[in-house]
N, C-alpha and C. Protein backbone atom coordinates (compact mmCIF):
# COMPACT_ATOMS: atom_id res chain seq x y z
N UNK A 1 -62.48 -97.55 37.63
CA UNK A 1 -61.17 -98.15 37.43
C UNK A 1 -61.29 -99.57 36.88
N UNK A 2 -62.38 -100.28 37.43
CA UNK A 2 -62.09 -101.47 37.11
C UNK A 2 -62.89 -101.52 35.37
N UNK A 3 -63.65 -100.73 35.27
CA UNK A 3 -64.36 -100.69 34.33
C UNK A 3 -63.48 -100.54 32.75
N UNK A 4 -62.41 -99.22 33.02
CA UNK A 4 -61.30 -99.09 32.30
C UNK A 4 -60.15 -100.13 31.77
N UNK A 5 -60.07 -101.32 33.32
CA UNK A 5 -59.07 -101.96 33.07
C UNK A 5 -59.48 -103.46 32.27
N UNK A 6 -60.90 -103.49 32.47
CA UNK A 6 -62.04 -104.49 31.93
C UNK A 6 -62.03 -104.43 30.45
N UNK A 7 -62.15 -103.01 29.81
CA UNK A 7 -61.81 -102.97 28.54
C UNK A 7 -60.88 -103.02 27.89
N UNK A 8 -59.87 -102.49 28.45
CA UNK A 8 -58.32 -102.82 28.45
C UNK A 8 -57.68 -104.10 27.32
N UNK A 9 -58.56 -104.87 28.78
CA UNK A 9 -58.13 -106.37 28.65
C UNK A 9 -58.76 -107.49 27.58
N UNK A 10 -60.52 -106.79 27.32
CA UNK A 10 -60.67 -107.14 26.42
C UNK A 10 -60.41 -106.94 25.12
N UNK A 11 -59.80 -105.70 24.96
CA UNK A 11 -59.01 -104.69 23.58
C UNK A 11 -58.06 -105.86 23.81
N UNK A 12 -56.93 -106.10 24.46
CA UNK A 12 -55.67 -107.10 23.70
C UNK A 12 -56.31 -108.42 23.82
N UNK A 13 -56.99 -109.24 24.30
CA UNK A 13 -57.49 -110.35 23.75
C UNK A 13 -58.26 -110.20 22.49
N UNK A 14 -58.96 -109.21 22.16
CA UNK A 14 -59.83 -109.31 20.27
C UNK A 14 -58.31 -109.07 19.38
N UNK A 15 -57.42 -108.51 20.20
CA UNK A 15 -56.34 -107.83 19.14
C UNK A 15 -55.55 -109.38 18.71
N UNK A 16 -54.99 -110.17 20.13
CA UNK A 16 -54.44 -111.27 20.16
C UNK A 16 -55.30 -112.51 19.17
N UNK A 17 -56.60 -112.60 19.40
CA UNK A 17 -57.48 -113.48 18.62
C UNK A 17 -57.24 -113.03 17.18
N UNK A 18 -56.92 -111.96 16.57
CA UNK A 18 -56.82 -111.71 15.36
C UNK A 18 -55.11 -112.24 14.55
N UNK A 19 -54.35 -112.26 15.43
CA UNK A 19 -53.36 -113.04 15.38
C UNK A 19 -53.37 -113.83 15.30
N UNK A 20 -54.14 -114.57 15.94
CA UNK A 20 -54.13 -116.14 15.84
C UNK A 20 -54.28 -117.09 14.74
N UNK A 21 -54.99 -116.10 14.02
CA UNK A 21 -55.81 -116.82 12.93
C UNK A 21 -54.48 -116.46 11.55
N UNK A 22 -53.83 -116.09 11.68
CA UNK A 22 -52.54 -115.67 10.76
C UNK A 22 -52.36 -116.28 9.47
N UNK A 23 -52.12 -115.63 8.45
CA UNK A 23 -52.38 -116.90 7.08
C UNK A 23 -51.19 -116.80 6.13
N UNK A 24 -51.48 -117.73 5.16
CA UNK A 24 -50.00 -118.01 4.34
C UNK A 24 -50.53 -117.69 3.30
N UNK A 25 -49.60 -116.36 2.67
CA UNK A 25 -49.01 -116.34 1.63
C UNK A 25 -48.06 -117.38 0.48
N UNK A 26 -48.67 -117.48 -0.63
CA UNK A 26 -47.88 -118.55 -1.63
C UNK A 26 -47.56 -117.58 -2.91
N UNK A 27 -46.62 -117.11 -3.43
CA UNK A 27 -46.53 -116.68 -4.97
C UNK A 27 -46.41 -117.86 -6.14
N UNK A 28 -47.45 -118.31 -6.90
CA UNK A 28 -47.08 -119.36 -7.84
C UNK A 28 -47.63 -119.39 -9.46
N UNK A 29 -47.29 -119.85 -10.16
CA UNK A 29 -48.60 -119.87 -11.53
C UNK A 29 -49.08 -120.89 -11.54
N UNK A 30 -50.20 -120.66 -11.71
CA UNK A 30 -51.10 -121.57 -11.81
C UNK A 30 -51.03 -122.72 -13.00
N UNK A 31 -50.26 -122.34 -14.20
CA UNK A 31 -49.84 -123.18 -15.34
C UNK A 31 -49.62 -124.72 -14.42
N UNK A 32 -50.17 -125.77 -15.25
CA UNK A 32 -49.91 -126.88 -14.75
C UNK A 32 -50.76 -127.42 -13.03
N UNK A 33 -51.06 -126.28 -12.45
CA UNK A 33 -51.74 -126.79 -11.07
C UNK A 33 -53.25 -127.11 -11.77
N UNK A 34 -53.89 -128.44 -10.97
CA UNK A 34 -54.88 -128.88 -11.23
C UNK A 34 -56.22 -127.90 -10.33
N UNK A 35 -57.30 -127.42 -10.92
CA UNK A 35 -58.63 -126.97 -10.03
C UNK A 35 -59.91 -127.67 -10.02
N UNK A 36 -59.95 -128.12 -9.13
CA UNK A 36 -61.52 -129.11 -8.97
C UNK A 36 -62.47 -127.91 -8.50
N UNK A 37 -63.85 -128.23 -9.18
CA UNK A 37 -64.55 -127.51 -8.95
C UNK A 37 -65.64 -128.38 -8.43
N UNK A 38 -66.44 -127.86 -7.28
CA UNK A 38 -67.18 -129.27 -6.84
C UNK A 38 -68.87 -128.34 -6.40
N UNK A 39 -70.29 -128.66 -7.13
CA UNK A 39 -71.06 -127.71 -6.82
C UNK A 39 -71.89 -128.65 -5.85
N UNK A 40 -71.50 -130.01 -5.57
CA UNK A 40 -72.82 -130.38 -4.59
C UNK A 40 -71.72 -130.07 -2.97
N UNK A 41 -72.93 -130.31 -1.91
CA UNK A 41 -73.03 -129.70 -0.55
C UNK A 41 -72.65 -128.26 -0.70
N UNK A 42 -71.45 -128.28 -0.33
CA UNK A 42 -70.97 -126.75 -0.42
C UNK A 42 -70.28 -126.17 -1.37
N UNK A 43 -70.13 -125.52 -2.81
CA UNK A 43 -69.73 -125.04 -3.59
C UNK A 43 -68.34 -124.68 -3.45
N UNK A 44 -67.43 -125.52 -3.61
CA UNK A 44 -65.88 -124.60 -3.39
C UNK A 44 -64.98 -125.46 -4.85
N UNK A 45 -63.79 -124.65 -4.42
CA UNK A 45 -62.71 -124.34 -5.83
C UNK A 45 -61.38 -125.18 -5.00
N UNK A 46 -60.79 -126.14 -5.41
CA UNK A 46 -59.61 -126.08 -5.06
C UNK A 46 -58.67 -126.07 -5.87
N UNK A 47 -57.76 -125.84 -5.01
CA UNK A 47 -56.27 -125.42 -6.14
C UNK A 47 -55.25 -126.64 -5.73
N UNK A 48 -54.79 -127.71 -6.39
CA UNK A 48 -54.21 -128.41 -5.98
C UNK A 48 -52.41 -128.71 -6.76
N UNK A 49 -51.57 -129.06 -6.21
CA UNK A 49 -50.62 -128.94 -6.06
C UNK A 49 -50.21 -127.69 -5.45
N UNK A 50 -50.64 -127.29 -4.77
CA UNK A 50 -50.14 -125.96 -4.04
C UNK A 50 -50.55 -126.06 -2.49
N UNK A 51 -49.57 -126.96 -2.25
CA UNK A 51 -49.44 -127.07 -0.85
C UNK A 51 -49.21 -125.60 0.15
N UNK A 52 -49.93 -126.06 1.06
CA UNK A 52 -50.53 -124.47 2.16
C UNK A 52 -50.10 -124.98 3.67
N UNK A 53 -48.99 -124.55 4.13
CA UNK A 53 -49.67 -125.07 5.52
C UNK A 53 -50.00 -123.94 6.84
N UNK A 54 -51.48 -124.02 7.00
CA UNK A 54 -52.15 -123.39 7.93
C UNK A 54 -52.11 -124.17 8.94
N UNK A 55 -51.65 -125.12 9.29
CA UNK A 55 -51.82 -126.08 10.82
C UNK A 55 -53.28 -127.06 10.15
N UNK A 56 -53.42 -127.11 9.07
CA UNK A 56 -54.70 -127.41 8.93
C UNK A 56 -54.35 -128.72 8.89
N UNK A 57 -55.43 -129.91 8.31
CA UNK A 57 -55.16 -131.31 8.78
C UNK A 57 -54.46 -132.09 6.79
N UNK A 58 -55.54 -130.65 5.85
CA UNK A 58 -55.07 -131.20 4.40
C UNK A 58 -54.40 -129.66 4.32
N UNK A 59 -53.22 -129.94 2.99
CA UNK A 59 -52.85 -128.78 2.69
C UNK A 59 -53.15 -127.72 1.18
N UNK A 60 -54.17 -128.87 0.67
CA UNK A 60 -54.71 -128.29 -0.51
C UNK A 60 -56.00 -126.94 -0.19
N UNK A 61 -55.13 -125.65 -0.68
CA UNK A 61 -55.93 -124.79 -0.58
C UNK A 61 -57.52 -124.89 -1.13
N UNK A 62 -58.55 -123.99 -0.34
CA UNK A 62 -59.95 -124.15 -1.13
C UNK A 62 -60.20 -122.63 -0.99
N UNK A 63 -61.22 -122.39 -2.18
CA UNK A 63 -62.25 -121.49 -2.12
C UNK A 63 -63.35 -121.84 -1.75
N UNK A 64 -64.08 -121.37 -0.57
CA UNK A 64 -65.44 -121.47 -0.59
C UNK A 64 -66.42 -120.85 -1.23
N UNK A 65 -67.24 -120.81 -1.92
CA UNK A 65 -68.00 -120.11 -2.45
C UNK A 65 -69.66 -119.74 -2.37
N UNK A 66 -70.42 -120.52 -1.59
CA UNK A 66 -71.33 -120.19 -1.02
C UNK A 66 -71.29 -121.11 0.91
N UNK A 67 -72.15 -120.75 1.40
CA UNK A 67 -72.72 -120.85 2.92
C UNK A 67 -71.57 -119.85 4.05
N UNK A 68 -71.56 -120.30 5.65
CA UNK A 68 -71.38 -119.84 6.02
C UNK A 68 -69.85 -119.45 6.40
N UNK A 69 -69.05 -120.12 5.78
CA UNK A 69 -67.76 -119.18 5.48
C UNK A 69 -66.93 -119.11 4.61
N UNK A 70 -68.04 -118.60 3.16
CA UNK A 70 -68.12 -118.19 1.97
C UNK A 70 -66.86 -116.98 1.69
N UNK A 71 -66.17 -116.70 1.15
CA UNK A 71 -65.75 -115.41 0.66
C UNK A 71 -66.57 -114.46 -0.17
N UNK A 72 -67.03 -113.30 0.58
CA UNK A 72 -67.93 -112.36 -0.47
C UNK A 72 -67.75 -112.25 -1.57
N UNK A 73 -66.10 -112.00 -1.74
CA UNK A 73 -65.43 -111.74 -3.11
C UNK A 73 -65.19 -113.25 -4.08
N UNK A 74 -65.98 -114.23 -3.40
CA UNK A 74 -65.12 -115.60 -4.18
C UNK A 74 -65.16 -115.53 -5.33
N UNK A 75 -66.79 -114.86 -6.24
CA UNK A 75 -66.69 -114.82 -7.62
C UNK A 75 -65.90 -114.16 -8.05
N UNK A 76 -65.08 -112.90 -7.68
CA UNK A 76 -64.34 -112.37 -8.25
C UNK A 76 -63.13 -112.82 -8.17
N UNK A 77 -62.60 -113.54 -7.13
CA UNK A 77 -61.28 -114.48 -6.79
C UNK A 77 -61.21 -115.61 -7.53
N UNK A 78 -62.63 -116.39 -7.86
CA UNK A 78 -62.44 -117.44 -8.79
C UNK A 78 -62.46 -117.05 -10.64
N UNK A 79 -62.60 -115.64 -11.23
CA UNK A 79 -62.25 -114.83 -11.92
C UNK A 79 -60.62 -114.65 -11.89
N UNK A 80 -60.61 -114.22 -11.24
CA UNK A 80 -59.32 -114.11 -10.86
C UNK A 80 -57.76 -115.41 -11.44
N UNK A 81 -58.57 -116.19 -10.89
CA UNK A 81 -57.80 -117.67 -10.55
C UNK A 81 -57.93 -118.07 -12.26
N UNK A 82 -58.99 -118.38 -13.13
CA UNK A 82 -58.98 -118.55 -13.98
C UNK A 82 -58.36 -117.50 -15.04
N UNK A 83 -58.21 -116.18 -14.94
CA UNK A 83 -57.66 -115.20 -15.72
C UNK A 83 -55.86 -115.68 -15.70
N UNK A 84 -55.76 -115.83 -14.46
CA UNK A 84 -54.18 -116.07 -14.08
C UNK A 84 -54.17 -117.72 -15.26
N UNK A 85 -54.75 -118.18 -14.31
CA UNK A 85 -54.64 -119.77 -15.42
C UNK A 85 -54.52 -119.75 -16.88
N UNK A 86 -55.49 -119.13 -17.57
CA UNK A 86 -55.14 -119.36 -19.04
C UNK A 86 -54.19 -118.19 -19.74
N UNK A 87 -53.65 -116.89 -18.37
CA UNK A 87 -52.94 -115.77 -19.56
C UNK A 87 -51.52 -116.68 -18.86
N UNK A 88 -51.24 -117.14 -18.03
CA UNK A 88 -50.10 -117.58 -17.14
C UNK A 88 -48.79 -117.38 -16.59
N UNK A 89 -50.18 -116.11 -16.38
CA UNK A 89 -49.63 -114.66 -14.87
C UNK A 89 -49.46 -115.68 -13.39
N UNK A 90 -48.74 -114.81 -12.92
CA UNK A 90 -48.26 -115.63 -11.67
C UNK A 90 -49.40 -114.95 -10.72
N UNK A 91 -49.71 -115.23 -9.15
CA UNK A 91 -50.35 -114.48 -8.68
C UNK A 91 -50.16 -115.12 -7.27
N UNK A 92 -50.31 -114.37 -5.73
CA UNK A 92 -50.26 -114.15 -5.04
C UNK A 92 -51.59 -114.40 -4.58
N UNK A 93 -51.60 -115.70 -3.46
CA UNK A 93 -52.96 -116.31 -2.51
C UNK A 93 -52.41 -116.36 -1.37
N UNK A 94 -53.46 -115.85 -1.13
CA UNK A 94 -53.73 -115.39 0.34
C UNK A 94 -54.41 -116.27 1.55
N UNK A 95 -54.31 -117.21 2.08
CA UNK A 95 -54.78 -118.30 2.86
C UNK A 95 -55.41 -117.88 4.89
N UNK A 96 -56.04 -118.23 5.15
CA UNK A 96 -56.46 -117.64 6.53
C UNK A 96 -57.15 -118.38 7.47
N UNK A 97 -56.74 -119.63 7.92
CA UNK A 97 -57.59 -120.46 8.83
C UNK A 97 -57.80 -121.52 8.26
N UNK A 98 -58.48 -122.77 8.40
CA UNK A 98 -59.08 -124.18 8.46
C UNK A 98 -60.87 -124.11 8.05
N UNK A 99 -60.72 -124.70 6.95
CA UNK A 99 -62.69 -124.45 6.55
C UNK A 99 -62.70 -125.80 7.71
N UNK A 100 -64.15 -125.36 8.68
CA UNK A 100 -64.45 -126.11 9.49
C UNK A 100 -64.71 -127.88 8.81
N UNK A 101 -65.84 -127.66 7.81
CA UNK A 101 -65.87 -128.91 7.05
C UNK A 101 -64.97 -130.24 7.05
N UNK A 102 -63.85 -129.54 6.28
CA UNK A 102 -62.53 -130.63 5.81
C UNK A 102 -61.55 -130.68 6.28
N UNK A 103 -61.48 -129.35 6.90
CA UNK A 103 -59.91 -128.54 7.41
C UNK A 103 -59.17 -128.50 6.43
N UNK A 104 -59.23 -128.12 5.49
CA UNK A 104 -58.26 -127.37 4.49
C UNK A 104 -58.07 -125.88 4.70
N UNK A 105 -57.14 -125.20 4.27
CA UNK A 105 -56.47 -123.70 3.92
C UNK A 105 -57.89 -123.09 2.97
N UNK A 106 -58.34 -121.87 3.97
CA UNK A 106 -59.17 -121.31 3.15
C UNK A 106 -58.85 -120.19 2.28
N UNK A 107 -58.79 -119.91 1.62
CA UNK A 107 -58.40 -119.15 0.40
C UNK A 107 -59.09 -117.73 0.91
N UNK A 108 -58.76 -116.15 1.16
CA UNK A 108 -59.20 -115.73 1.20
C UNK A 108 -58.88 -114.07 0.39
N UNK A 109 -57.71 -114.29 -0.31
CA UNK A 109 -57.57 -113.43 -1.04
C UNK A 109 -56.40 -113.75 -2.16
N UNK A 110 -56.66 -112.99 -3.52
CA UNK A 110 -55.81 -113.48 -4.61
C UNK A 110 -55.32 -112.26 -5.27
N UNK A 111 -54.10 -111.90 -5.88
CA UNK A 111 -53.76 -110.85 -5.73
C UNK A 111 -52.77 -111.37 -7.57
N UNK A 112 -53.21 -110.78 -8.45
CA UNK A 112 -52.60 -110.92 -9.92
C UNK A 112 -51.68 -110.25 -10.23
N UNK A 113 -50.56 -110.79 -10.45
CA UNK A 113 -49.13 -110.04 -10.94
C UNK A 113 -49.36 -109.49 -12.56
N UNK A 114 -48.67 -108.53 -12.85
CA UNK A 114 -48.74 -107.82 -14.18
C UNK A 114 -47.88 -108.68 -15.11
């Protein structure tokens, strides 16, 4: 019994922790937003004028692109980001937590309108 109710409890706390982390959606074009690309310490992309707010401390979204909380897909998201930029398709970012580093909005998915 107790063994049952042990798992229980840890099933809605992993479920609740996945909530927590909840992220913002932005629909925008990229026409006119500025992207810094920065390759020393940690390799990331930001997208600026596109204020994000995750509770984070800045609201300029980032891509990370290499170490430890990299997006697998970043090369294809920062593909992405630049395809939208120069055809100037609108597109749909996907934001999910605070990069430990800076605390900015981490970028974790990008989604291209037709």
């Amino acid at each position: 019994m107790f063994r049952n109710t042990f798992n229980y409890v840890v099933l809605i706390l992993f479920l609740a922790s996945g909530y927590s982390v909840a992220g913002t959606s932005v629909e925008t074009s990229l026409v006119g937003k500025k992207i810094q690309i920065i390759s020393t310490g940690t390799p990331r992309v930001y997208i600026y004028d596109l204020p994000v707010n995750d509770g984070c401390k800045d609201s300029t979204p980032v891509l990370i692109m290499s170490g430890l909380q990299a997006n697998p897909l970043a090369k294809e998201i920062y593909s992405t980001l630049l395809a939208a930029k120069a055809s100037g398709k609108r597109v749909l970012i996907q934001t999910t937590g605070c990069w430990s580093e800076y605390s900015t909005p981490v970028i974790t998915s990008m989604y291209l309108y037709d």
